[in-house]
PDB file of N, CA and C in Angstrom:
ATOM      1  N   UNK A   1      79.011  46.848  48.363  1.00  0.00           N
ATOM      2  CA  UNK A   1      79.682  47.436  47.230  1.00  0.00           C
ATOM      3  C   UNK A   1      81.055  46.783  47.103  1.00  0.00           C
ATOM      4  N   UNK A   2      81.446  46.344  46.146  1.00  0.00           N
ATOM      5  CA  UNK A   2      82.947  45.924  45.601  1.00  0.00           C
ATOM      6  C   UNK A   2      83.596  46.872  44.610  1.00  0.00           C
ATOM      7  N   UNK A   3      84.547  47.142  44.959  1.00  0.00           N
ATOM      8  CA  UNK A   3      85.586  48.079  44.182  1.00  0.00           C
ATOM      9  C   UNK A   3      87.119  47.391  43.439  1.00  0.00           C
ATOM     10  N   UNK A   4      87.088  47.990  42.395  1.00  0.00           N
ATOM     11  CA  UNK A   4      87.973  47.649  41.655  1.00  0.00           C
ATOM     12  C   UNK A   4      89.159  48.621  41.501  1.00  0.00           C
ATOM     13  N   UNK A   5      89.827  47.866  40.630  1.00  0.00           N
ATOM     14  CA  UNK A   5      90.664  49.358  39.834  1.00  0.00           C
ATOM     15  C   UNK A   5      89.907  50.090  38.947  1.00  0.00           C
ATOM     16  N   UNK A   6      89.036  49.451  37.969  1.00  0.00           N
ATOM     17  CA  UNK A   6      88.569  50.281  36.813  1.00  0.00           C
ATOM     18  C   UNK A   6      86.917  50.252  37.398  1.00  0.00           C
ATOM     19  N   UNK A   7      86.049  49.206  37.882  1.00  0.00           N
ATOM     20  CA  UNK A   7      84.720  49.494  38.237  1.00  0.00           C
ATOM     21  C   UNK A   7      84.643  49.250  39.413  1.00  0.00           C
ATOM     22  N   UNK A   8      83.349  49.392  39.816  1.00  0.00           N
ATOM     23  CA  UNK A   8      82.541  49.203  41.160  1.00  0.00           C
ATOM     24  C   UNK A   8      81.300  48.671  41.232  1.00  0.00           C
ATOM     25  N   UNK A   9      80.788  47.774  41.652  1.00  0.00           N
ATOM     26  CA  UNK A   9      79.787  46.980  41.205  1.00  0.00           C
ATOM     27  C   UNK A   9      79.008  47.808  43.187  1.00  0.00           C
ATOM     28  N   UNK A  10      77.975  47.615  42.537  1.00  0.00           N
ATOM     29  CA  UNK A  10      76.855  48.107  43.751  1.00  0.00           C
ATOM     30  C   UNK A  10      75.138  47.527  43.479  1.00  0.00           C
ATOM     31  N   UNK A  11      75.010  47.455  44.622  1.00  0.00           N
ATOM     32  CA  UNK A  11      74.001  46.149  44.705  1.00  0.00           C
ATOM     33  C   UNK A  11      72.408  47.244  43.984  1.00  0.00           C
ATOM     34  N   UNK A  12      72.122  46.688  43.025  1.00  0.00           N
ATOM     35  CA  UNK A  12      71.007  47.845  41.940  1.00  0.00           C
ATOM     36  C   UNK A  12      69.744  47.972  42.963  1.00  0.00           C
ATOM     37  N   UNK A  13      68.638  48.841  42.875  1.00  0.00           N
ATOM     38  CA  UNK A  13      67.849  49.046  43.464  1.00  0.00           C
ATOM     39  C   UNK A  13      66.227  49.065  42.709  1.00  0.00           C
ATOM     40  N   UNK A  14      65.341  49.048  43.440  1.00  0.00           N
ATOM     41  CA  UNK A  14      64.671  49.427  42.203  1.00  0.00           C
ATOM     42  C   UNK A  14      64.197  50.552  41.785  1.00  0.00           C
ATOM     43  N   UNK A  15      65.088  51.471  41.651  1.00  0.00           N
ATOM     44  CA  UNK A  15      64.666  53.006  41.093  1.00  0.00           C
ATOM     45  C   UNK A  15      66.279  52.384  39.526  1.00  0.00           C
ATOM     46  N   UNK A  16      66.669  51.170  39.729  1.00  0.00           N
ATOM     47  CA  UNK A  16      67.766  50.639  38.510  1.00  0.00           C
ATOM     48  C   UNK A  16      66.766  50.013  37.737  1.00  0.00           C
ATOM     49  N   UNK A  17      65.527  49.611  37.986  1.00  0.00           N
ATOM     50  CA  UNK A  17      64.896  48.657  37.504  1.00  0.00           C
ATOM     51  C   UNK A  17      64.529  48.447  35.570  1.00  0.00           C
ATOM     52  N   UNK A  18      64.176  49.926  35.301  1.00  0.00           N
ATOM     53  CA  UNK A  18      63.797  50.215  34.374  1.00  0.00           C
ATOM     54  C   UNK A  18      64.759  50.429  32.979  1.00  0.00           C
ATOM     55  N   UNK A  19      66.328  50.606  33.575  1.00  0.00           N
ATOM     56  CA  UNK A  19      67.355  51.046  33.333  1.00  0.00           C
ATOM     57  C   UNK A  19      67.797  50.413  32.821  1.00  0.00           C
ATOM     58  N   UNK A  20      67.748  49.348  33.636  1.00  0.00           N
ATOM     59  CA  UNK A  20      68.427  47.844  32.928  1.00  0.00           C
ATOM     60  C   UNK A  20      67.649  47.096  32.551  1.00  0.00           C
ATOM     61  N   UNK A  21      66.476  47.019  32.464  1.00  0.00           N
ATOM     62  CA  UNK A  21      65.314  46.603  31.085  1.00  0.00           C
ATOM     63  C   UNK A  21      65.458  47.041  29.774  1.00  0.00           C
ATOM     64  N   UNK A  22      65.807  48.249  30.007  1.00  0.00           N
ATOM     65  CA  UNK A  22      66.272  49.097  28.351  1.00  0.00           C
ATOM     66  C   UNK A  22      67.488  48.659  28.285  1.00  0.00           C
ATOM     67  N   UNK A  23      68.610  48.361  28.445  1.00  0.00           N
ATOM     68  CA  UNK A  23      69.431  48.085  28.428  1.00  0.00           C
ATOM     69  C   UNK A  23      69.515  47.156  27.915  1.00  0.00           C
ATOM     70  N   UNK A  24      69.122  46.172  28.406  1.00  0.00           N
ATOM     71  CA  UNK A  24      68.934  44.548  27.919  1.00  0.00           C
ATOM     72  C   UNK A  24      68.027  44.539  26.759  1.00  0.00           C
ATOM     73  N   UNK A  25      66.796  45.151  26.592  1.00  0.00           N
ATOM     74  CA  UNK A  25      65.693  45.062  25.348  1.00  0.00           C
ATOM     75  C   UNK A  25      65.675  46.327  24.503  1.00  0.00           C
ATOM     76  N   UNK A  26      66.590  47.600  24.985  1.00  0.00           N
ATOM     77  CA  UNK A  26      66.169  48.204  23.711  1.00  0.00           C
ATOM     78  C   UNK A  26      67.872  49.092  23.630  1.00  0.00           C
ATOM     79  N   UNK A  27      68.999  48.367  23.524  1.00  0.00           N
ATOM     80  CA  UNK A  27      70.374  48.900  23.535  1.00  0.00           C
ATOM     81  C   UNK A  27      70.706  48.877  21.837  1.00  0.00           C
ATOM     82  N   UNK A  28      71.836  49.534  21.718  1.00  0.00           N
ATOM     83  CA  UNK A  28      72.500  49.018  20.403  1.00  0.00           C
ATOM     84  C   UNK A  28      73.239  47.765  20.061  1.00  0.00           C
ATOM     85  N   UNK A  29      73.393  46.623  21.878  1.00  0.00           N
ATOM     86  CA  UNK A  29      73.624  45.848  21.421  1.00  0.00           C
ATOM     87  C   UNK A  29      72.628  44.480  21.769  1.00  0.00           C
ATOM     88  N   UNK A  30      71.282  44.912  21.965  1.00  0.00           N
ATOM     89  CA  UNK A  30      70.388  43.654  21.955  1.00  0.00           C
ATOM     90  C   UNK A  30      70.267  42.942  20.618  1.00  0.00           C
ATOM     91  N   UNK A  31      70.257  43.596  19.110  1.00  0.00           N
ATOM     92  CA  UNK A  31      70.309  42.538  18.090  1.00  0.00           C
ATOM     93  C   UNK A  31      71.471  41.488  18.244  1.00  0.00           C
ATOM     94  N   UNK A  32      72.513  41.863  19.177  1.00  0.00           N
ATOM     95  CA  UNK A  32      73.672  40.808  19.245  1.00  0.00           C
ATOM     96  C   UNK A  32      73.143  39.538  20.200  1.00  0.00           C
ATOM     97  N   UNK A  33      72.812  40.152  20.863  1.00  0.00           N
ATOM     98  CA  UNK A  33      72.049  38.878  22.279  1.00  0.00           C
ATOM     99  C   UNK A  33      70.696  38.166  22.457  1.00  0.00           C
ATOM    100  N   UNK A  34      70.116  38.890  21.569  1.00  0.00           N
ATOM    101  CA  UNK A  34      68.337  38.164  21.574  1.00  0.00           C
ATOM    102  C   UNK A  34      67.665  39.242  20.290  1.00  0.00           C
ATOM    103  N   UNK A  35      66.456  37.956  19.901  1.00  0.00           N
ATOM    104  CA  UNK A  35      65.608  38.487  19.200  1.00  0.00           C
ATOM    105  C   UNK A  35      66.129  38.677  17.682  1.00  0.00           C
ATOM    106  N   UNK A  36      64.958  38.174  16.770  1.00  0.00           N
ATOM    107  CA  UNK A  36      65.423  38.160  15.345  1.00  0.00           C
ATOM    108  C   UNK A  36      66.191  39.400  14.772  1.00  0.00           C
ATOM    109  N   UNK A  37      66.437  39.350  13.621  1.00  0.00           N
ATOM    110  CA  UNK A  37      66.176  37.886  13.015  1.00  0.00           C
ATOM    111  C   UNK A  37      67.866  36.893  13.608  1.00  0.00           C
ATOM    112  N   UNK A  38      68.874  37.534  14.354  1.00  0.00           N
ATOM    113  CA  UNK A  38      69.643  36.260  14.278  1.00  0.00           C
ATOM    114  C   UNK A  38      69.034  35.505  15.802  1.00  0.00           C
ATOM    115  N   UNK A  39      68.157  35.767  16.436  1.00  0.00           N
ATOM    116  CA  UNK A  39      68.414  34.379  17.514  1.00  0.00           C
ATOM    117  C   UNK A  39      66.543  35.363  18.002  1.00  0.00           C
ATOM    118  N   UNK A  40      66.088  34.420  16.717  1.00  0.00           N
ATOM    119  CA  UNK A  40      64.202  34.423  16.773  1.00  0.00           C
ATOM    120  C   UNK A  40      64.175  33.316  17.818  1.00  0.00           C
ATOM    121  N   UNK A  41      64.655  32.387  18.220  1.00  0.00           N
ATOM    122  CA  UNK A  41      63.924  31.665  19.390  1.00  0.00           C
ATOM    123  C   UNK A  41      64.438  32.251  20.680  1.00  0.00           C
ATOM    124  N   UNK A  42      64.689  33.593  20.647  1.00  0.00           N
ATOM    125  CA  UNK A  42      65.043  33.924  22.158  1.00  0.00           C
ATOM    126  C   UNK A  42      64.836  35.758  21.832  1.00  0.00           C
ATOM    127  N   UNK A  43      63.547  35.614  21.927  1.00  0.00           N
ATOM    128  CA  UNK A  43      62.682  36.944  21.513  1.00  0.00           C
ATOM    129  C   UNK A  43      63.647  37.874  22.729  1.00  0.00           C
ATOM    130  N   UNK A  44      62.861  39.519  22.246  1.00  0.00           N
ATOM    131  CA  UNK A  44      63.262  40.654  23.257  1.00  0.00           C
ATOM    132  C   UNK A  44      61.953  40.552  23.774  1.00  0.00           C
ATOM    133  N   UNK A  45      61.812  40.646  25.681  1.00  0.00           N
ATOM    134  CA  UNK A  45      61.352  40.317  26.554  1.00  0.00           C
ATOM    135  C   UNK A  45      60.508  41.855  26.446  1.00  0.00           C
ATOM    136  N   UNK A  46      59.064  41.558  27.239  1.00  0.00           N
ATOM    137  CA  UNK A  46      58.463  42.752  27.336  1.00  0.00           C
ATOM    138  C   UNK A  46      58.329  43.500  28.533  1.00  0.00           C
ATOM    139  N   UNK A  47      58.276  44.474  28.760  1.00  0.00           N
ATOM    140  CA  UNK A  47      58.783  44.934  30.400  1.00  0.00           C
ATOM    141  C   UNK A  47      58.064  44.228  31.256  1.00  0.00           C
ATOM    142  N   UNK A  48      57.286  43.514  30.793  1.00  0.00           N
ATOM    143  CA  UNK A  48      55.989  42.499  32.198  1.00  0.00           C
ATOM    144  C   UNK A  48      57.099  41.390  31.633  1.00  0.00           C
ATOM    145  N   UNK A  49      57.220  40.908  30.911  1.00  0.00           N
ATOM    146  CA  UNK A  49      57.906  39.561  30.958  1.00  0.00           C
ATOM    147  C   UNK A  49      59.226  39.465  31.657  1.00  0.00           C
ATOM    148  N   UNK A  50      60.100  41.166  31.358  1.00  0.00           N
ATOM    149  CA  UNK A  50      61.315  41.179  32.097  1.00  0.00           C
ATOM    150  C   UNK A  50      61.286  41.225  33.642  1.00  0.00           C
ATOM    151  N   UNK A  51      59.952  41.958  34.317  1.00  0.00           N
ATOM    152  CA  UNK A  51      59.459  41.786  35.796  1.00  0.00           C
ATOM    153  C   UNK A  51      59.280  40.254  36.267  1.00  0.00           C
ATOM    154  N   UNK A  52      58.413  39.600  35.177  1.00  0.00           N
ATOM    155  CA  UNK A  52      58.002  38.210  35.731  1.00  0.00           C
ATOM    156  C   UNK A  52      59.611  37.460  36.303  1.00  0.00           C
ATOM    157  N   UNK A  53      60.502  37.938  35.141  1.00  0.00           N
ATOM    158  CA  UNK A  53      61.986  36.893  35.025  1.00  0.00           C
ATOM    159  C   UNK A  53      62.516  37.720  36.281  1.00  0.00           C
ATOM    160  N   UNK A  54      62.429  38.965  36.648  1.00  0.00           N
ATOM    161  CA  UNK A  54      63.291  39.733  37.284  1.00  0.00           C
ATOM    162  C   UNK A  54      62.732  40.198  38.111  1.00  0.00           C
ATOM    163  N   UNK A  55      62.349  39.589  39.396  1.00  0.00           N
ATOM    164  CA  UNK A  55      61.374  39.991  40.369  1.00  0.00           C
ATOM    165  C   UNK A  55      61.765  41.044  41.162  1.00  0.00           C
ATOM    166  N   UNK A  56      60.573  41.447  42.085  1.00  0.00           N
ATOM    167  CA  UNK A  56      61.493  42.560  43.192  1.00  0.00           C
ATOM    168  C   UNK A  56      62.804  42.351  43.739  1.00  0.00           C
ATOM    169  N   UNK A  57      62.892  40.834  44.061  1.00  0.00           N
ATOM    170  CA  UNK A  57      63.986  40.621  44.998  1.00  0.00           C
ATOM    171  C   UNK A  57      65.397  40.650  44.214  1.00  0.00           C
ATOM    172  N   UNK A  58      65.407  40.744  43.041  1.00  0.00           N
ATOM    173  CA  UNK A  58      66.347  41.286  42.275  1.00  0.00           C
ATOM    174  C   UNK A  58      66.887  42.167  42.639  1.00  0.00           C
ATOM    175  N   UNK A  59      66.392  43.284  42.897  1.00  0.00           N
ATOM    176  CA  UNK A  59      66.432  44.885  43.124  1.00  0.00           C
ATOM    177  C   UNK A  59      66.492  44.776  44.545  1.00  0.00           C
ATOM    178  N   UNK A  60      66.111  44.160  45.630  1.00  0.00           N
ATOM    179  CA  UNK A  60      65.948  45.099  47.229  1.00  0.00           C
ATOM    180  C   UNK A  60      66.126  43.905  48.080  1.00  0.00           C
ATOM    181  N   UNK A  61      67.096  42.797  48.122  1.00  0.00           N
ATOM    182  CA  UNK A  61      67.708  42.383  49.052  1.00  0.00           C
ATOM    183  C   UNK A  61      66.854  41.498  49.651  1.00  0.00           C
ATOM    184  N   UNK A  62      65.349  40.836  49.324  1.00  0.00           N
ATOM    185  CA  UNK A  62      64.681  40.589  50.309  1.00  0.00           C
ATOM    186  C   UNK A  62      65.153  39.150  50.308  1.00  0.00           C
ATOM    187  N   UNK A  63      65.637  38.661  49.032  1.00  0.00           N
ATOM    188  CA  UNK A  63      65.421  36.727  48.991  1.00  0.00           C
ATOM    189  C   UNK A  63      67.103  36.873  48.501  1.00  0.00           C
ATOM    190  N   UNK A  64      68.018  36.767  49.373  1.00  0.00           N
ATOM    191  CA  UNK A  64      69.027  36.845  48.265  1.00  0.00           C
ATOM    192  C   UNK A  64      69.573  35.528  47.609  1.00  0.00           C
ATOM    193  N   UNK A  65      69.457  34.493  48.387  1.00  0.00           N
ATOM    194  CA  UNK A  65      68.975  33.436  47.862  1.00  0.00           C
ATOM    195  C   UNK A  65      68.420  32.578  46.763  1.00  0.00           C
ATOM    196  N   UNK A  66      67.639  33.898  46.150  1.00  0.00           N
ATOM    197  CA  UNK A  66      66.849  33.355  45.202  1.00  0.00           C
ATOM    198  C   UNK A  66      66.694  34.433  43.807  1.00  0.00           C
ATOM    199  N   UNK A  67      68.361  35.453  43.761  1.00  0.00           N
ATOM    200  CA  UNK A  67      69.326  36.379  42.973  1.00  0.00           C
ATOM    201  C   UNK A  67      68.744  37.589  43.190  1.00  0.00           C
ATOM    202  N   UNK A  68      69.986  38.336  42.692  1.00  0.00           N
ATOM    203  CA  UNK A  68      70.405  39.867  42.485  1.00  0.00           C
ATOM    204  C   UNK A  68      70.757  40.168  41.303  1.00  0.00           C
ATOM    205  N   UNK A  69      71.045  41.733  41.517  1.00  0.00           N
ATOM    206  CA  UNK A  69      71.732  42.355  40.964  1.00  0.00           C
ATOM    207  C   UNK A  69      72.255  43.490  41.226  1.00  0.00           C
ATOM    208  N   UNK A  70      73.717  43.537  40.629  1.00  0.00           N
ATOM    209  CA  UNK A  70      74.658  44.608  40.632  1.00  0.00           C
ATOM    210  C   UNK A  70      74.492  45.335  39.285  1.00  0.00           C
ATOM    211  N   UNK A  71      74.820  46.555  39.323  1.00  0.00           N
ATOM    212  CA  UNK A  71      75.388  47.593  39.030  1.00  0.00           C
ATOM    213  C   UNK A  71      76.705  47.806  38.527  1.00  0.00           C
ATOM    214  N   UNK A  72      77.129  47.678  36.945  1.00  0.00           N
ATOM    215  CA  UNK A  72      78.728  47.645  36.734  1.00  0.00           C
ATOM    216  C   UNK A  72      78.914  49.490  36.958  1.00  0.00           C
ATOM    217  N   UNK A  73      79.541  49.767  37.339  1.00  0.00           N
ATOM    218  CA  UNK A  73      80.459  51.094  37.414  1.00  0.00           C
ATOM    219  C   UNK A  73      81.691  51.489  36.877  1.00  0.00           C
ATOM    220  N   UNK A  74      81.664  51.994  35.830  1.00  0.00           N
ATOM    221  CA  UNK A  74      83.237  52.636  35.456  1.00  0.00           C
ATOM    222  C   UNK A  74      83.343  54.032  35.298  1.00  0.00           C
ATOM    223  N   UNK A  75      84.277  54.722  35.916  1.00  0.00           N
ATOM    224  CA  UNK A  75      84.786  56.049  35.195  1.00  0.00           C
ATOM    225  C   UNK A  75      83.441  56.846  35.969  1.00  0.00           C
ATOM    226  N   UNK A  76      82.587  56.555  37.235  1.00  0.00           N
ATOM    227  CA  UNK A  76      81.445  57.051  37.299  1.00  0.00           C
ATOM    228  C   UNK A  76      80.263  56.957  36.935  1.00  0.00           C
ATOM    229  N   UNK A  77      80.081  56.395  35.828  1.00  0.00           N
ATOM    230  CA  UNK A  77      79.160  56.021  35.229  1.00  0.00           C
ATOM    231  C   UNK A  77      78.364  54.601  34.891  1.00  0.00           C
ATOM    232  N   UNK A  78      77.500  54.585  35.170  1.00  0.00           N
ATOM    233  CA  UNK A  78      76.455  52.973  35.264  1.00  0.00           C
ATOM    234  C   UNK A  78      76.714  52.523  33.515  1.00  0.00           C
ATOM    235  N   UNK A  79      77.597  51.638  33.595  1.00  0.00           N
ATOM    236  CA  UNK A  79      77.585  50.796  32.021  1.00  0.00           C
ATOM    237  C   UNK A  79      77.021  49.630  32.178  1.00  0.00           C
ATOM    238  N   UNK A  80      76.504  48.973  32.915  1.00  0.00           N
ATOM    239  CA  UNK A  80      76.278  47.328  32.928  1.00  0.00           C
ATOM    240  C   UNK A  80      75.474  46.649  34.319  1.00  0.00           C
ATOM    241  N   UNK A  81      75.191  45.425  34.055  1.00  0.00           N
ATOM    242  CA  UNK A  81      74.873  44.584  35.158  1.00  0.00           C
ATOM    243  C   UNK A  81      75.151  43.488  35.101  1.00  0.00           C
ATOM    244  N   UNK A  82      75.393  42.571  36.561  1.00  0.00           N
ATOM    245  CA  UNK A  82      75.395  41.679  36.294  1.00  0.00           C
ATOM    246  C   UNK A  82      74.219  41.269  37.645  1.00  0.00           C
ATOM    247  N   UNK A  83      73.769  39.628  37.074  1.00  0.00           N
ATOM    248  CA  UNK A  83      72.925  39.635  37.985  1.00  0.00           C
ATOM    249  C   UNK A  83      73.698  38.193  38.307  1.00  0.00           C
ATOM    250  N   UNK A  84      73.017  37.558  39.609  1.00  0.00           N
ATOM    251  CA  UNK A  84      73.181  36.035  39.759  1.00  0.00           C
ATOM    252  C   UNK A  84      71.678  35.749  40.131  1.00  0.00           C
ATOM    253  N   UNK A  85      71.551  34.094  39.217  1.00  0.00           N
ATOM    254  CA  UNK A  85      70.129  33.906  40.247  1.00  0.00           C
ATOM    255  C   UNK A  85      69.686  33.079  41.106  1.00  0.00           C
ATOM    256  N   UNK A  86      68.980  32.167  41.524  1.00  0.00           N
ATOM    257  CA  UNK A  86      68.783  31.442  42.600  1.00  0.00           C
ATOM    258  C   UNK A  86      69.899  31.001  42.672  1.00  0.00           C
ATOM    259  N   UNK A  87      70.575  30.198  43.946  1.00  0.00           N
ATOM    260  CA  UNK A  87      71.017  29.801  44.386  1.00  0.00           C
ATOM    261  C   UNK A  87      70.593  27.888  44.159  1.00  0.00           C
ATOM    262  N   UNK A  88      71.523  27.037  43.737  1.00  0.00           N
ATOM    263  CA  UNK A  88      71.291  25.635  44.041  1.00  0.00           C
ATOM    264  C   UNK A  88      71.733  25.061  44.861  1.00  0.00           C
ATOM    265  N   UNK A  89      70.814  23.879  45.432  1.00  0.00           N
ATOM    266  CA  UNK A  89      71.380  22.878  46.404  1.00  0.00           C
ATOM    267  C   UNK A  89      72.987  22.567  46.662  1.00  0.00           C
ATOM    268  N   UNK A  90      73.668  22.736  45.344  1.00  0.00           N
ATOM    269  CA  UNK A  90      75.220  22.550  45.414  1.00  0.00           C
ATOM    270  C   UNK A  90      75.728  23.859  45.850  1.00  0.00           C
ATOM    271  N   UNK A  91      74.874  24.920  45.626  1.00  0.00           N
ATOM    272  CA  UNK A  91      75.801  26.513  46.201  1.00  0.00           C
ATOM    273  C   UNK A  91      76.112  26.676  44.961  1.00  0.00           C
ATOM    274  N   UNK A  92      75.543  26.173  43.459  1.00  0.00           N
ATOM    275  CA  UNK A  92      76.195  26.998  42.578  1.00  0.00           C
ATOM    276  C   UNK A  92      75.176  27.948  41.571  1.00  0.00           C
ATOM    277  N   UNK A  93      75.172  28.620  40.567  1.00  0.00           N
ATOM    278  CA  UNK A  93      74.116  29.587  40.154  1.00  0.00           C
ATOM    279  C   UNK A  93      74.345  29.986  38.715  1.00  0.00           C
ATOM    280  N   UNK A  94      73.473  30.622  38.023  1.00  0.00           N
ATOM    281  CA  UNK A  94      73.572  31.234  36.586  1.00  0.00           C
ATOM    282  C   UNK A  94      74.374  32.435  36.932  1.00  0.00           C
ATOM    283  N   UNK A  95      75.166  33.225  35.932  1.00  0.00           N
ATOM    284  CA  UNK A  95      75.269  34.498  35.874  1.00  0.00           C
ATOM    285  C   UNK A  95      74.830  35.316  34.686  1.00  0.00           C
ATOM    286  N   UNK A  96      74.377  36.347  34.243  1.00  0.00           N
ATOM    287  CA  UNK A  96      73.917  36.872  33.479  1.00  0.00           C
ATOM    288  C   UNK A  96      74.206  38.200  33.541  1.00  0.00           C
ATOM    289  N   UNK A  97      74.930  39.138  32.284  1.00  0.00           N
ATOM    290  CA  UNK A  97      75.812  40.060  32.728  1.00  0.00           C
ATOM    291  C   UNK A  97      75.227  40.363  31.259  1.00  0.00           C
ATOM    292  N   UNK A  98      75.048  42.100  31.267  1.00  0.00           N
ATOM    293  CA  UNK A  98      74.624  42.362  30.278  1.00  0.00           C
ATOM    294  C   UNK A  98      75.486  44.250  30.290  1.00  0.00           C
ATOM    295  N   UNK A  99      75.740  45.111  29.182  1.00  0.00           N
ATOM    296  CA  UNK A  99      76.127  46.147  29.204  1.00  0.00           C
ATOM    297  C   UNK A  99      75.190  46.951  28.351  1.00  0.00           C
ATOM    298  N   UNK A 100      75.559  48.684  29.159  1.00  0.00           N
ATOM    299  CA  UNK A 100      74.396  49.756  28.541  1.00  0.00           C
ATOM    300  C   UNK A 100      74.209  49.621  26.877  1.00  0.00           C
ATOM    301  N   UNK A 101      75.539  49.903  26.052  1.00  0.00           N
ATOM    302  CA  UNK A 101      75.492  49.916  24.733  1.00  0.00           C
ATOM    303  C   UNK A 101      76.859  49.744  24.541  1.00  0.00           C
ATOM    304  N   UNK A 102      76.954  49.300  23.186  1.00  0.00           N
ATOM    305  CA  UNK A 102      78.587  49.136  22.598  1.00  0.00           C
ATOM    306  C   UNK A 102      79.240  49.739  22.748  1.00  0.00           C
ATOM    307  N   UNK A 103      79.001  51.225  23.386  1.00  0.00           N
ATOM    308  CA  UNK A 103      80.816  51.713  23.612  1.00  0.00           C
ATOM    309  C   UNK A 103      80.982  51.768  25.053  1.00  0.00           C
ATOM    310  N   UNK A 104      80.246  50.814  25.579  1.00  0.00           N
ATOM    311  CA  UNK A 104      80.727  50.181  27.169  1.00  0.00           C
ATOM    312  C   UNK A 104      81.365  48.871  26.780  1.00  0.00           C
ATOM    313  N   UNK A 105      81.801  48.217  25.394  1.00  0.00           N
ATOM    314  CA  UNK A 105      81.717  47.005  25.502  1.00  0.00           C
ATOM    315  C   UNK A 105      83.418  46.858  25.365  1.00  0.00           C
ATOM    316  N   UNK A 106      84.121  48.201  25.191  1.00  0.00           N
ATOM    317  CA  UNK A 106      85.418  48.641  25.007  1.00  0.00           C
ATOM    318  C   UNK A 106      85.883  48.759  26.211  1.00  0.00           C
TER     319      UNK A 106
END
């Protein structure tokens, strides 16, 4: 767990799994990030497609190596995630950070 002044990020589990699938594919702000009509070549993912991209080891520590995810925390409350994913030969990685709905985005 990492602590801030304003959040706390904590390593998600998979009882988060489902949470942050909706989040990402069915929020008030997924028309901003994917899926038509402004960005049709980067459809909203279907909960098997978001599993395929977002495997167990996402959620439960087994490959960390090969990414996670956290848990954003503010004020108590779960607004966000961020994930990282595999790891490259150089030690460096994607990040992908997504929030519950627009009035987490304040």
């Amino acid at each position: 767990m990492l602590t801030g002044a304003k959040t706390v990020l904590r390593k998600a589990t998979e009882a988060d799994r489902r949470g942050v699938y909706e989040w990402l594919a069915h929020s008030d702000i997924t028309p901003s990030i994917m899926g038509p009509p402004r960005f049709p070549e980067h459809p909203i993912p279907t909960w098997e497609q978001f599993c395929a991209d977002y495997c167990p080891h996402y959620f439960d520590d087994s490959q960390p190596g090969a990414g996670r995810c956290f848990i954003i925390a503010s004020g108590g409350n779960d607004v966000g995630v961020v994930c990282y994913n595999a790891l490259r030969a150089n030690g460096m990685t994607d990040v992908d950070i997504w929030l519950r709905s627009e009035a987490d985005c304040s």
